[in-house]
PDB file of N, CA and C in Angstrom:
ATOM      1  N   UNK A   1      -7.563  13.823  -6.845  1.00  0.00           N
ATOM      2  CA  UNK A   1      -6.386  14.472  -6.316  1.00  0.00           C
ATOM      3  C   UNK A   1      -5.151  13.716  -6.826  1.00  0.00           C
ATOM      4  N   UNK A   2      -4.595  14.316  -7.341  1.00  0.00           N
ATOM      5  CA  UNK A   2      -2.889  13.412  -7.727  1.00  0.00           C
ATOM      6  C   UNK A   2      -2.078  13.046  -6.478  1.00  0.00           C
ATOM      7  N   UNK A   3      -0.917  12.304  -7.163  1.00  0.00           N
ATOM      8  CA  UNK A   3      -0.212  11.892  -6.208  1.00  0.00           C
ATOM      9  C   UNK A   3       0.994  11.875  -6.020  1.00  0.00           C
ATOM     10  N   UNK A   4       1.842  12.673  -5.254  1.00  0.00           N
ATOM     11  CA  UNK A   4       2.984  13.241  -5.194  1.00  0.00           C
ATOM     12  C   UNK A   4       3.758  12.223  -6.151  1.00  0.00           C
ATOM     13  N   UNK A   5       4.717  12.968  -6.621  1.00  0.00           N
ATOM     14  CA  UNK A   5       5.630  12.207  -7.397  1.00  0.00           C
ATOM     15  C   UNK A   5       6.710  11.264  -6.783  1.00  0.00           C
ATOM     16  N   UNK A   6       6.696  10.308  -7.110  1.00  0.00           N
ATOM     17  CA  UNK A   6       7.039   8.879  -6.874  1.00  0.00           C
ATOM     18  C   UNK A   6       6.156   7.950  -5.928  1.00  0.00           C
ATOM     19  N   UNK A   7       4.861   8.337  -6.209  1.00  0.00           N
ATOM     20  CA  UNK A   7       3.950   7.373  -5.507  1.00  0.00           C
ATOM     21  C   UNK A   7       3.266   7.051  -6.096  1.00  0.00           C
ATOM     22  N   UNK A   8       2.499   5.867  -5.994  1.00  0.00           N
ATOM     23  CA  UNK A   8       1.987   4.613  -7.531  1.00  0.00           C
ATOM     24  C   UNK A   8       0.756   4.708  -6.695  1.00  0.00           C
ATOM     25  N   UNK A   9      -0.413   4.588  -7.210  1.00  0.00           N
ATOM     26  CA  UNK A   9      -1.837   4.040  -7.145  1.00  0.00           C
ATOM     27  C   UNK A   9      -1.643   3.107  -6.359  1.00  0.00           C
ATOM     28  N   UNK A  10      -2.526   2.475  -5.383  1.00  0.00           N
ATOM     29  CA  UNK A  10      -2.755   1.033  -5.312  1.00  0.00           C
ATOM     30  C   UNK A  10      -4.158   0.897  -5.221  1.00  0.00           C
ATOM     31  N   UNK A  11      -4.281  -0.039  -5.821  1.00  0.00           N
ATOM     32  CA  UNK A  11      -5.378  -0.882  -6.805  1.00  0.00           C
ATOM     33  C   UNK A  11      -6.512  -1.453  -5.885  1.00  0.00           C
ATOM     34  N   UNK A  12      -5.618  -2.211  -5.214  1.00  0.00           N
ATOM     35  CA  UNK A  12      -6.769  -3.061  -3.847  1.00  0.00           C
ATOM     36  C   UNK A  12      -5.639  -3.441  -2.895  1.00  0.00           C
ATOM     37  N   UNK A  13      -6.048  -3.849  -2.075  1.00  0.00           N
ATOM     38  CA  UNK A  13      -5.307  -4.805  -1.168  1.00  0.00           C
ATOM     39  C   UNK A  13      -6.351  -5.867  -0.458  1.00  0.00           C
ATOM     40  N   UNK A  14      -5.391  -6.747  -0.442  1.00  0.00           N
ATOM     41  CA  UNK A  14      -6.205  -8.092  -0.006  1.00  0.00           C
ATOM     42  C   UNK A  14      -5.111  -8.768   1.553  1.00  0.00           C
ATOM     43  N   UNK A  15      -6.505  -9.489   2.527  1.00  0.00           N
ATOM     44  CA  UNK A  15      -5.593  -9.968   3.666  1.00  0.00           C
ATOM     45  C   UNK A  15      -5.003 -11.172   3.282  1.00  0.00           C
ATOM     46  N   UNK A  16      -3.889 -11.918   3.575  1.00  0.00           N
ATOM     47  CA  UNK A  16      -3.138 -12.894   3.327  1.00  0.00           C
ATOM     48  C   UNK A  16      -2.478 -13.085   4.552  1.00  0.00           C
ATOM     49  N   UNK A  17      -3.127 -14.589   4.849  1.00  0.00           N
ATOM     50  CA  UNK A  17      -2.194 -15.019   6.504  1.00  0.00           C
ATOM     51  C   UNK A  17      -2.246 -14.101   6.850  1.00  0.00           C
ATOM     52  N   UNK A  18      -1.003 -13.741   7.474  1.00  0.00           N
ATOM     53  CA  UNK A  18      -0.304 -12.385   8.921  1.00  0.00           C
ATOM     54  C   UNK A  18      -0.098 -11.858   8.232  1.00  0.00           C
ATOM     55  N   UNK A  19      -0.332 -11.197   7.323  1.00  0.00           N
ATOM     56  CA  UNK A  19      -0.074  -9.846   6.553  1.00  0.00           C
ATOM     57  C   UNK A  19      -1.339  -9.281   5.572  1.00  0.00           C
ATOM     58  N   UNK A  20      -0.709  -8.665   4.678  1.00  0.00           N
ATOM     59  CA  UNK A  20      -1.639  -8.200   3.734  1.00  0.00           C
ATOM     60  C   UNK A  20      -0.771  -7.712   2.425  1.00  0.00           C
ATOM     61  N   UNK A  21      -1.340  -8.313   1.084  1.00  0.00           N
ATOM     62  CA  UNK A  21      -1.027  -7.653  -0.079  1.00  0.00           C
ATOM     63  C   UNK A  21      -1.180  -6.864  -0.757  1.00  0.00           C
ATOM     64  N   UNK A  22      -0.437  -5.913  -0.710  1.00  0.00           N
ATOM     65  CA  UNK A  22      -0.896  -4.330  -1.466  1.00  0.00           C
ATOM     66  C   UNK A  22      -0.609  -4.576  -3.054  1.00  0.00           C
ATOM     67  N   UNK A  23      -1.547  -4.687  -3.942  1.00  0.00           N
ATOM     68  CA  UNK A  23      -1.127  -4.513  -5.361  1.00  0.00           C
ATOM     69  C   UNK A  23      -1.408  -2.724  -5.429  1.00  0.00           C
ATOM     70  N   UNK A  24      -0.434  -2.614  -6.691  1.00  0.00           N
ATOM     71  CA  UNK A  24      -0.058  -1.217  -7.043  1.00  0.00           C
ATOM     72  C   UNK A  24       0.387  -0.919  -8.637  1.00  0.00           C
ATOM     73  N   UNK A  25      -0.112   0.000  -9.253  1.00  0.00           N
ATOM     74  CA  UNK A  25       0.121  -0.110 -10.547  1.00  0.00           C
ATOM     75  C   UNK A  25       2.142   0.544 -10.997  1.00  0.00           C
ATOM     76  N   UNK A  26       2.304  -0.532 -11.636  1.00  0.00           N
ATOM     77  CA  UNK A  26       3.780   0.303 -11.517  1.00  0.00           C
ATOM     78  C   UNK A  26       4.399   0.188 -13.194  1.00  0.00           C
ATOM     79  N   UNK A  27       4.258   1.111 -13.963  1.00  0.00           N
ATOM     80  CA  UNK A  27       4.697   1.193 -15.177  1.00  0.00           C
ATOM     81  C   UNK A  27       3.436   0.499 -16.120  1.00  0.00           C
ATOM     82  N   UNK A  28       2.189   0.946 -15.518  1.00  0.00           N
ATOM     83  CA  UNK A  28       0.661   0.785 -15.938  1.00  0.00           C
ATOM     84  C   UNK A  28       0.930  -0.966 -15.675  1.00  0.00           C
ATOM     85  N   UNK A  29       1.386  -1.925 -15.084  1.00  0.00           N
ATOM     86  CA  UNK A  29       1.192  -3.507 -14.700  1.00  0.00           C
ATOM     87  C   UNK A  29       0.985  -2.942 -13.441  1.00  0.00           C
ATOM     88  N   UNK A  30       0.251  -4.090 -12.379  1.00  0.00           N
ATOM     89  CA  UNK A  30      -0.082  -4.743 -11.817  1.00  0.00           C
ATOM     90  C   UNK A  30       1.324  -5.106 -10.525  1.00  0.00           C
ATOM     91  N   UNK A  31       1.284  -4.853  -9.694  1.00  0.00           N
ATOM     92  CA  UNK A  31       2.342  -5.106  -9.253  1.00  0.00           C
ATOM     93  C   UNK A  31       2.244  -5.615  -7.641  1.00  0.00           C
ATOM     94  N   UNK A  32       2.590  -6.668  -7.143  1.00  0.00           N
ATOM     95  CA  UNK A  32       2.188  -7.175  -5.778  1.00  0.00           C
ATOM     96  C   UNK A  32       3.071  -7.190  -4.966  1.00  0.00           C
ATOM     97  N   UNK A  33       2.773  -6.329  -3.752  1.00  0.00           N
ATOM     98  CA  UNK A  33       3.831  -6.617  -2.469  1.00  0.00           C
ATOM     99  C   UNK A  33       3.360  -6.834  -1.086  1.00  0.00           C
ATOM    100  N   UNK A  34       3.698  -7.832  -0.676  1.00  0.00           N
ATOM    101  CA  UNK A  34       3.489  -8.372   0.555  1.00  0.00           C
ATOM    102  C   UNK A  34       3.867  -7.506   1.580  1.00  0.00           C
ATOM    103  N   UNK A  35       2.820  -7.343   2.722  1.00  0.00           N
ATOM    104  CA  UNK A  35       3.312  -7.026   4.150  1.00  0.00           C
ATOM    105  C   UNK A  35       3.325  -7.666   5.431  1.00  0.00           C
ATOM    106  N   UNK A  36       3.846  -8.052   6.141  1.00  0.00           N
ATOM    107  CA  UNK A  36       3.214  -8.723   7.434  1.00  0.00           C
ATOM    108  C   UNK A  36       2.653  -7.782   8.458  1.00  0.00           C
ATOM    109  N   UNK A  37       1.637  -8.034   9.138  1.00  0.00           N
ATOM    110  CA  UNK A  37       1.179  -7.250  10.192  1.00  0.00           C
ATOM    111  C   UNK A  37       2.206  -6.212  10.830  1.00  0.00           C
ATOM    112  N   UNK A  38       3.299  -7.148  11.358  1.00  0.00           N
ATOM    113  CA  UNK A  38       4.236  -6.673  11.974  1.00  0.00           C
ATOM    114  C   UNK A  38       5.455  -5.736  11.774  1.00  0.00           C
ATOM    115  N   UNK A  39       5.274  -5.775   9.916  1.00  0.00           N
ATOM    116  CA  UNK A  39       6.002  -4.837   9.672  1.00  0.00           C
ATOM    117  C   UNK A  39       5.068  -3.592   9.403  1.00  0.00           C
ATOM    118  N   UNK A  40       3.958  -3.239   9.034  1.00  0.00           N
ATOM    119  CA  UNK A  40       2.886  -2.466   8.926  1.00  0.00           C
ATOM    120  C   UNK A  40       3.262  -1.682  10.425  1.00  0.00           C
ATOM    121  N   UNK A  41       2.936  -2.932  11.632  1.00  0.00           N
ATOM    122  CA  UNK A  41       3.302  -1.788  12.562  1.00  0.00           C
ATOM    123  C   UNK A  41       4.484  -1.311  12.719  1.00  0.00           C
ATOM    124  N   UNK A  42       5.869  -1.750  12.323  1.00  0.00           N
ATOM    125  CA  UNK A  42       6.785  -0.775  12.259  1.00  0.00           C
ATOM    126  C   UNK A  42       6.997   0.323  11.598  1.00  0.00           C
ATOM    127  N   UNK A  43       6.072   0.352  10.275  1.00  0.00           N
ATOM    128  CA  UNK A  43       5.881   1.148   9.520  1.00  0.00           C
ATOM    129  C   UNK A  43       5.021   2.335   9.806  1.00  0.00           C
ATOM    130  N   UNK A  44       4.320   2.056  10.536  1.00  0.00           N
ATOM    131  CA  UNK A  44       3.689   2.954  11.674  1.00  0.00           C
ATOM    132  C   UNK A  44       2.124   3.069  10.697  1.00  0.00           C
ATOM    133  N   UNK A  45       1.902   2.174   9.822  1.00  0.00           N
ATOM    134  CA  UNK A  45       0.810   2.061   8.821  1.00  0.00           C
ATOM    135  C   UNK A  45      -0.318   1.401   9.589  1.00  0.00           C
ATOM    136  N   UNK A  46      -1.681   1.637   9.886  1.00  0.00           N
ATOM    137  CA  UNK A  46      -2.567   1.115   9.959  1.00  0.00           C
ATOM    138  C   UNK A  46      -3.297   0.176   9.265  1.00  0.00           C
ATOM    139  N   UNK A  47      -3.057  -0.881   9.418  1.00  0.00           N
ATOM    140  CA  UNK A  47      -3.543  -2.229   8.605  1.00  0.00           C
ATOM    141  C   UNK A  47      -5.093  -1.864   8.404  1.00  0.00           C
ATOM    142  N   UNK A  48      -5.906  -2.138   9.152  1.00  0.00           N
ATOM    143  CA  UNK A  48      -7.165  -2.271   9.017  1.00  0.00           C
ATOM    144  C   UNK A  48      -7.708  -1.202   7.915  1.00  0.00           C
ATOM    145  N   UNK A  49      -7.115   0.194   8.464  1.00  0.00           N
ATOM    146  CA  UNK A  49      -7.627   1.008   7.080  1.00  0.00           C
ATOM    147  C   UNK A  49      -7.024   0.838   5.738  1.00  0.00           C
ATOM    148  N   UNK A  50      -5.882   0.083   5.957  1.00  0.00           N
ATOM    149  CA  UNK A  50      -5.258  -0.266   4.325  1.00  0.00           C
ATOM    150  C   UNK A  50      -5.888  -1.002   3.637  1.00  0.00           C
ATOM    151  N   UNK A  51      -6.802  -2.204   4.345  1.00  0.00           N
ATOM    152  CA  UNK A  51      -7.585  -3.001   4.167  1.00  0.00           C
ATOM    153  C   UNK A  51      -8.768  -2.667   3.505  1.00  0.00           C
ATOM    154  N   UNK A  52      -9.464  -1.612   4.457  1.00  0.00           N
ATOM    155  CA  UNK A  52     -11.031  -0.929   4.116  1.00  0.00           C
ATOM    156  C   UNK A  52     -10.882  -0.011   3.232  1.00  0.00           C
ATOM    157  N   UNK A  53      -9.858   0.660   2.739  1.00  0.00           N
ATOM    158  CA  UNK A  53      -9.733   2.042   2.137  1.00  0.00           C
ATOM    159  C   UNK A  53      -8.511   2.164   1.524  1.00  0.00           C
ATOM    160  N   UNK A  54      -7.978   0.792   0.857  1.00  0.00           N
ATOM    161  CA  UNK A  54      -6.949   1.026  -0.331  1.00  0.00           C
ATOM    162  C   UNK A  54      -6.785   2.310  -1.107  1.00  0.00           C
ATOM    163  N   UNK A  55      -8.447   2.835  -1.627  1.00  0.00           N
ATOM    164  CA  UNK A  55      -7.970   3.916  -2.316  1.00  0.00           C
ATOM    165  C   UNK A  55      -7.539   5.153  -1.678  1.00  0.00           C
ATOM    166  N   UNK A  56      -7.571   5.266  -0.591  1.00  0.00           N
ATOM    167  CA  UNK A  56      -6.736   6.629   0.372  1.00  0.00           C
ATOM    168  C   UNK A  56      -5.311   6.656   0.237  1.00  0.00           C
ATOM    169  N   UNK A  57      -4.718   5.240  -0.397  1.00  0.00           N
ATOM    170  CA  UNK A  57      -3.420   4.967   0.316  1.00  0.00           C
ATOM    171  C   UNK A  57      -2.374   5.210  -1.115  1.00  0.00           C
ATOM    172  N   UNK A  58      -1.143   5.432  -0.949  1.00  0.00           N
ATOM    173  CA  UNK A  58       0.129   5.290  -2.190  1.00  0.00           C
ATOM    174  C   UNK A  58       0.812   4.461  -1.696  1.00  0.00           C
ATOM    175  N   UNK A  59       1.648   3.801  -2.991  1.00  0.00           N
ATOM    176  CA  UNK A  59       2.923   3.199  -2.710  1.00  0.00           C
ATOM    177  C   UNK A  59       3.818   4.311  -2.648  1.00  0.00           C
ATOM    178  N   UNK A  60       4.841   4.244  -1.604  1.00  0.00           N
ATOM    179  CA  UNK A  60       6.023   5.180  -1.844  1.00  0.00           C
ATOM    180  C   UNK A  60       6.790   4.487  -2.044  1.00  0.00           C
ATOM    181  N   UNK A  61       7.301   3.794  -3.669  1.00  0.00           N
ATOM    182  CA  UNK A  61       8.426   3.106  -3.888  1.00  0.00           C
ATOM    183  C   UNK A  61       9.631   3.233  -3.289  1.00  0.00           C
ATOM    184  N   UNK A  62       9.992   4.468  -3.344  1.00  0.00           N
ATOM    185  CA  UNK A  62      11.326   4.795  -2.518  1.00  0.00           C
ATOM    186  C   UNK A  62      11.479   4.250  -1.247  1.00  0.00           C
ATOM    187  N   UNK A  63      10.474   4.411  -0.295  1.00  0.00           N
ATOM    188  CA  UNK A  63      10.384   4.182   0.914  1.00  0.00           C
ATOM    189  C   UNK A  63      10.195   2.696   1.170  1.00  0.00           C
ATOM    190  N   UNK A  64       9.322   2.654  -0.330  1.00  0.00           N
ATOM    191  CA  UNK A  64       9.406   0.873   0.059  1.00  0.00           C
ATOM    192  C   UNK A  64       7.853   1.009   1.074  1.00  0.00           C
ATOM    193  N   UNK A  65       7.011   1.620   1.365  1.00  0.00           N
ATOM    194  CA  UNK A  65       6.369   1.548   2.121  1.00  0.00           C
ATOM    195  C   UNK A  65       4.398   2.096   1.332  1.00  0.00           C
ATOM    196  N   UNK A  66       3.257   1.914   2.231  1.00  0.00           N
ATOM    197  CA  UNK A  66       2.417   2.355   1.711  1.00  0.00           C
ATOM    198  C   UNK A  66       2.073   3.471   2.108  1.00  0.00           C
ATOM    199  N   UNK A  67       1.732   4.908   2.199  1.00  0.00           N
ATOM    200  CA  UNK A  67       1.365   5.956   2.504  1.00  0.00           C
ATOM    201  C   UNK A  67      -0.222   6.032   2.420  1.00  0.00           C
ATOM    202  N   UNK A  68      -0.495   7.066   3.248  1.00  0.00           N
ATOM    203  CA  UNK A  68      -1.716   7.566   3.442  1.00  0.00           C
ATOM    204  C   UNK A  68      -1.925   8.918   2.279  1.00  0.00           C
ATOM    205  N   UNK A  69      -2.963   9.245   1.479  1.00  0.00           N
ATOM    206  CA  UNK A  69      -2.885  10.133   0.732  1.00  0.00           C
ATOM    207  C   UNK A  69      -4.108  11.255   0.400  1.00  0.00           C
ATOM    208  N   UNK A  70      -4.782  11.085   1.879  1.00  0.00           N
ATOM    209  CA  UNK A  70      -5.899  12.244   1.958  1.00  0.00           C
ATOM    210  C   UNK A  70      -5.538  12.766   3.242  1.00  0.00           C
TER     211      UNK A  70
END
């Protein structure tokens, strides 16, 4: 399934301390952005499944945030 336009793949994500790192492909590199738990929950993003099921998820650069994408 594609992915709306302006939303990047992400690759994996890995836990780190109180957060978690979403890598995401951005201009075909590799690209890493940190979250803390706490902003996940402001983001209204479910950590644990970002965790288990990276590939469900987009970056929405714009938003700055990770999306759900099934």
């Amino acid at each position: 399934m594609p992915l709306p336009p302006g939303m990047q793949k992400i690759v994996r994500t890995e836990r780190c301390g109180d957060g978690v790192n979403v890598i995401w492909k951005k201009a075909g590199k590799e690209t890493t952005t940190y979250f803390s738990f706490t902003r996940l929950i402001d983001l209204k993003v479910n950590a644990l499944d970002l965790l288990a099921h990276p590939d469900e998820w987009g970056m929405d650069e714009k938003a700055g945030k990770p999306v759900l994408t099934v």
